[in-house]
PDB file of N, CA and C in Angstrom:
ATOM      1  N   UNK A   1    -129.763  82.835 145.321  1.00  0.00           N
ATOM      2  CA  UNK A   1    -129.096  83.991 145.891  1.00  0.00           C
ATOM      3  C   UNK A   1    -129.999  85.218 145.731  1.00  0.00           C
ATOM      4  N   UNK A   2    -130.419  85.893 146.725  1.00  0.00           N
ATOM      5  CA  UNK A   2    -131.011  86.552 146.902  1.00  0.00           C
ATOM      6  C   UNK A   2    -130.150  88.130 146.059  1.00  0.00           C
ATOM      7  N   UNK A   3    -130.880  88.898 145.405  1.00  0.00           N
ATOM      8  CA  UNK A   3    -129.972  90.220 144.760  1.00  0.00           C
ATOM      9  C   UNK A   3    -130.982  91.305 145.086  1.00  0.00           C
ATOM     10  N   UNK A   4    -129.941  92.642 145.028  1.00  0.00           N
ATOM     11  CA  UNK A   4    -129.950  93.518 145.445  1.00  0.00           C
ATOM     12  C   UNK A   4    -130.300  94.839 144.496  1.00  0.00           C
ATOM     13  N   UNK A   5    -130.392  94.547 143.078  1.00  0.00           N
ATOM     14  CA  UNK A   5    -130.067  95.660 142.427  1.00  0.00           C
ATOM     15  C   UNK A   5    -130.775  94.801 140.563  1.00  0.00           C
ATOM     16  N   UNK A   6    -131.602  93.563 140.905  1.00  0.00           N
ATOM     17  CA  UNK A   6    -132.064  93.026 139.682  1.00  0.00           C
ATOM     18  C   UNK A   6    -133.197  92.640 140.197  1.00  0.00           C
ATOM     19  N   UNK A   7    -134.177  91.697 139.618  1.00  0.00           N
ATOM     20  CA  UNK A   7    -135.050  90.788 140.087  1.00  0.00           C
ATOM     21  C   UNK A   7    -134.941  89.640 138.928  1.00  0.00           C
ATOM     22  N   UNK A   8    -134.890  88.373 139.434  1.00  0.00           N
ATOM     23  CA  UNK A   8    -134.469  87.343 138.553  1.00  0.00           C
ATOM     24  C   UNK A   8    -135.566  86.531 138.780  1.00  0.00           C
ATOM     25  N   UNK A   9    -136.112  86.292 137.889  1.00  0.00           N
ATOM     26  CA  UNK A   9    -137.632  85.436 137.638  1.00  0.00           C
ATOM     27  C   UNK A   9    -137.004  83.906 136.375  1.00  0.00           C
ATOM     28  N   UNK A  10    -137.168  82.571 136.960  1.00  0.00           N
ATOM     29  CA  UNK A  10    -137.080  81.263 135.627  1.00  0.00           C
ATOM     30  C   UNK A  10    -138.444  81.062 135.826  1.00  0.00           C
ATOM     31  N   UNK A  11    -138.953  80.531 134.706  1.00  0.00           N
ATOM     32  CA  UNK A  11    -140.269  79.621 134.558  1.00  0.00           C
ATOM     33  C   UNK A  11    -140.010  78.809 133.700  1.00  0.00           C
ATOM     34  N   UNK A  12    -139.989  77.531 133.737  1.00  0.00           N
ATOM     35  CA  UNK A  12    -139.386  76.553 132.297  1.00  0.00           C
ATOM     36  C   UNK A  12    -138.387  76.892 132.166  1.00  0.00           C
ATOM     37  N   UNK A  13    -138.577  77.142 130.563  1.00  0.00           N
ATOM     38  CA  UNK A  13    -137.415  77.429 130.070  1.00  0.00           C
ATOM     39  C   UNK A  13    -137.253  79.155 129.522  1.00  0.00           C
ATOM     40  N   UNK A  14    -137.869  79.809 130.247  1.00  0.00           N
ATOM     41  CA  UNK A  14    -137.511  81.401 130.330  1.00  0.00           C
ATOM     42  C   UNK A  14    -136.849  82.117 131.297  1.00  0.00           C
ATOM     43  N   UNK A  15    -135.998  82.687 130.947  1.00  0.00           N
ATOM     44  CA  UNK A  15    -135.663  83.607 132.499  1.00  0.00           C
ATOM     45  C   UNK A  15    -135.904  85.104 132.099  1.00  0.00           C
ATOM     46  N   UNK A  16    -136.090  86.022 133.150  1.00  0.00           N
ATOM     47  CA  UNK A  16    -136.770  87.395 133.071  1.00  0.00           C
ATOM     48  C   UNK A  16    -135.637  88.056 133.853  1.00  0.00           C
ATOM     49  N   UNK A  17    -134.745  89.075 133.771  1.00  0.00           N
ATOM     50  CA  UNK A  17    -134.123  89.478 134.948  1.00  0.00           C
ATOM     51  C   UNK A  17    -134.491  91.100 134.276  1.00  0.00           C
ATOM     52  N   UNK A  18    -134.614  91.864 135.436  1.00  0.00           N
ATOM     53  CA  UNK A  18    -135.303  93.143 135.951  1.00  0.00           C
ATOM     54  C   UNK A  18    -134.049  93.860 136.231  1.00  0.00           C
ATOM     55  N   UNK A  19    -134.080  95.043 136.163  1.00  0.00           N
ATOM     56  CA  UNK A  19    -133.519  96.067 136.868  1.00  0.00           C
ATOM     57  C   UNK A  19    -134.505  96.505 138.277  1.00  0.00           C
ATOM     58  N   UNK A  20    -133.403  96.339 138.909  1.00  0.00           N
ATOM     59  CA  UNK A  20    -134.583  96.775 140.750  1.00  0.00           C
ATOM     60  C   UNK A  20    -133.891  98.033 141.190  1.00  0.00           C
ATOM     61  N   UNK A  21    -133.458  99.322 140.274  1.00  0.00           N
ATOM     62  CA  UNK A  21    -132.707 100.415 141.000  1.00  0.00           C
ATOM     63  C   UNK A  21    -133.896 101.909 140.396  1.00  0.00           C
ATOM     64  N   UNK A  22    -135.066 101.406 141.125  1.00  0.00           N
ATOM     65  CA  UNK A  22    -136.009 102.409 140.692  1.00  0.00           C
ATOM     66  C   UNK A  22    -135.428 104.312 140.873  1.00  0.00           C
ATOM     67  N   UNK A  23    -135.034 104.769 142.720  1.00  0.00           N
ATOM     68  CA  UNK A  23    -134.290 105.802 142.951  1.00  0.00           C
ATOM     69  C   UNK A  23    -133.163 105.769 142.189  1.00  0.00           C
ATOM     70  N   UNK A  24    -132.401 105.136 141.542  1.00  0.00           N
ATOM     71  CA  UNK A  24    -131.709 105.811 140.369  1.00  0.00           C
ATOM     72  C   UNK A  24    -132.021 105.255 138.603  1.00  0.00           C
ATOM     73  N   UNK A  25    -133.272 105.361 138.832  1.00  0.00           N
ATOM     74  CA  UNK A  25    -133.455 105.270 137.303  1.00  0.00           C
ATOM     75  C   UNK A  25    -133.386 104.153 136.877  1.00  0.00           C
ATOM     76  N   UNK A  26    -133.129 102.936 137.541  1.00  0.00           N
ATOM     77  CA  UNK A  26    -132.127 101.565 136.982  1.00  0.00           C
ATOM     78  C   UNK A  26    -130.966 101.915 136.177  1.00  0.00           C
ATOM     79  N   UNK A  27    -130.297 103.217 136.566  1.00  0.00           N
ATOM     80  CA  UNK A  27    -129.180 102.900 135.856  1.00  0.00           C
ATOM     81  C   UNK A  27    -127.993 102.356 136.614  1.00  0.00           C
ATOM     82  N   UNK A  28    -127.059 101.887 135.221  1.00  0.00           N
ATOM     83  CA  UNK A  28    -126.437 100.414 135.845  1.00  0.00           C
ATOM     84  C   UNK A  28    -124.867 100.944 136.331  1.00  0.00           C
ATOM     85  N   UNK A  29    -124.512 100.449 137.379  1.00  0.00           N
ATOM     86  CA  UNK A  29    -123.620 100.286 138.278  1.00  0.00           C
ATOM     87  C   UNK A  29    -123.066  98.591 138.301  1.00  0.00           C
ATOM     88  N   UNK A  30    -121.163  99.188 139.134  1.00  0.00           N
ATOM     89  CA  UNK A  30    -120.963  97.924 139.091  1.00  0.00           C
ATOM     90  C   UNK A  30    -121.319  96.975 139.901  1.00  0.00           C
ATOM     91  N   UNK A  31    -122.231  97.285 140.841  1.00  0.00           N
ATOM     92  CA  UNK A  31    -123.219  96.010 141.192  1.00  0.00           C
ATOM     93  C   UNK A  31    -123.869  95.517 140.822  1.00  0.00           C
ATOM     94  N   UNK A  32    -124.846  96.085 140.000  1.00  0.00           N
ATOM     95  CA  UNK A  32    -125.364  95.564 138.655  1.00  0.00           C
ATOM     96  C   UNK A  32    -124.829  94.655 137.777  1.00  0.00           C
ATOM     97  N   UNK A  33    -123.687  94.904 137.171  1.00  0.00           N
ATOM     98  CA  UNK A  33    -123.022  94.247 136.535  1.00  0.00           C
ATOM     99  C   UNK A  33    -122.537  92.891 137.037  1.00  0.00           C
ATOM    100  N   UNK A  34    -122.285  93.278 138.427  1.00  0.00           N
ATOM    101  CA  UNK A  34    -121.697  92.061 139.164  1.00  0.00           C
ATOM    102  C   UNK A  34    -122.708  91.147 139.223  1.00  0.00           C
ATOM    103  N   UNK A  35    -123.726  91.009 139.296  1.00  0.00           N
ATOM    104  CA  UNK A  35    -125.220  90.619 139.797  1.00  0.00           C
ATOM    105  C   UNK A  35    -125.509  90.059 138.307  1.00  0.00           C
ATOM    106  N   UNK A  36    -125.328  91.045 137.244  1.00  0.00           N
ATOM    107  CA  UNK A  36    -126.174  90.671 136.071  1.00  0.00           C
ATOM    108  C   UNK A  36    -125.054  88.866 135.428  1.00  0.00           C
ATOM    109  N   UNK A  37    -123.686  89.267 136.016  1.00  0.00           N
ATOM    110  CA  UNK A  37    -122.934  88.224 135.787  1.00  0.00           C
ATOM    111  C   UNK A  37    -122.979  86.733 136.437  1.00  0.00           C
ATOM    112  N   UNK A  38    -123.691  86.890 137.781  1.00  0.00           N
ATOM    113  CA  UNK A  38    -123.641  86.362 138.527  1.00  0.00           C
ATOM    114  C   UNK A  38    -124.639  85.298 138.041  1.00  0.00           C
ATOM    115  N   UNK A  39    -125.650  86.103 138.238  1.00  0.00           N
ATOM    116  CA  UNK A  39    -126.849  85.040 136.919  1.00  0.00           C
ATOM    117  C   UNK A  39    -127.119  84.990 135.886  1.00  0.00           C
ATOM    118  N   UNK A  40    -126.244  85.219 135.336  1.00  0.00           N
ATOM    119  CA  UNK A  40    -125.906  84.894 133.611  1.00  0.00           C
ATOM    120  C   UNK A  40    -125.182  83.549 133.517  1.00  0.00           C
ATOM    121  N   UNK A  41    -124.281  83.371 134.599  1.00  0.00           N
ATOM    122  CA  UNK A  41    -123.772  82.379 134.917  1.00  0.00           C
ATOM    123  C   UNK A  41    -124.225  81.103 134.903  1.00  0.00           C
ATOM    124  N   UNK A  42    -125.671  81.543 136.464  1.00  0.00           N
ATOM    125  CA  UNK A  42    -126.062  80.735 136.781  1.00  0.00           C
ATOM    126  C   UNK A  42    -127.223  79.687 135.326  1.00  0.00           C
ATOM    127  N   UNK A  43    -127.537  80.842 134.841  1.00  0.00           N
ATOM    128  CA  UNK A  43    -128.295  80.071 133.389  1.00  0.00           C
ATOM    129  C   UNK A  43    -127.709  79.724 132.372  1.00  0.00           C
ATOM    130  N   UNK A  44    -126.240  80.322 132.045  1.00  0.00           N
ATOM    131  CA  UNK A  44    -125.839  79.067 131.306  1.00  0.00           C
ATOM    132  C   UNK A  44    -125.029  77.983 131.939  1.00  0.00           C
ATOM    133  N   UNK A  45    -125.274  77.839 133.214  1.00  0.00           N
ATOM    134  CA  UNK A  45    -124.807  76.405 133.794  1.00  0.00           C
ATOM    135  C   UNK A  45    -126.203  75.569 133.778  1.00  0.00           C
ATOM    136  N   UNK A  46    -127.610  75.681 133.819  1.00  0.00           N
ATOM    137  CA  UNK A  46    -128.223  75.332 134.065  1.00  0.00           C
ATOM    138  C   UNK A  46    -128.698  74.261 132.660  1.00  0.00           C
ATOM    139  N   UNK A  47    -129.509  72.814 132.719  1.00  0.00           N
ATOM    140  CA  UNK A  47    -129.431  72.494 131.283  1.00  0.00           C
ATOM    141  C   UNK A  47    -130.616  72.841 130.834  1.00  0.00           C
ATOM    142  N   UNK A  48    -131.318  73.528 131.876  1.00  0.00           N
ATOM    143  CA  UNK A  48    -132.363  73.678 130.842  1.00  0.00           C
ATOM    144  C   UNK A  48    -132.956  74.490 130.516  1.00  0.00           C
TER     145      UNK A  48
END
């Protein structure tokens, strides 16, 4: 799923997620939140 407001990087067994809201500072909104949940999700569903 493509996002709007993070950048989500896996390699192995690391994941990297970014703030992508440079014009406001990266500060966080509830899209953010929605987004940051969204793939938080997705890695702890994942097994590895």
């Amino acid at each position: 799923m493509p996002y709007k407001n993070i950048i989500f990087e896996s390699l192995e067994s690391v994941a990297v997620i970014k703030f992508n809201r440079p014009k406001a500072l990266n500060a966080i909104n509830p899209g953010v939140i929605e987004e940051l949940n969204d793939v938080l999700d997705g890695i702890e569903a994942d097994a590895n």
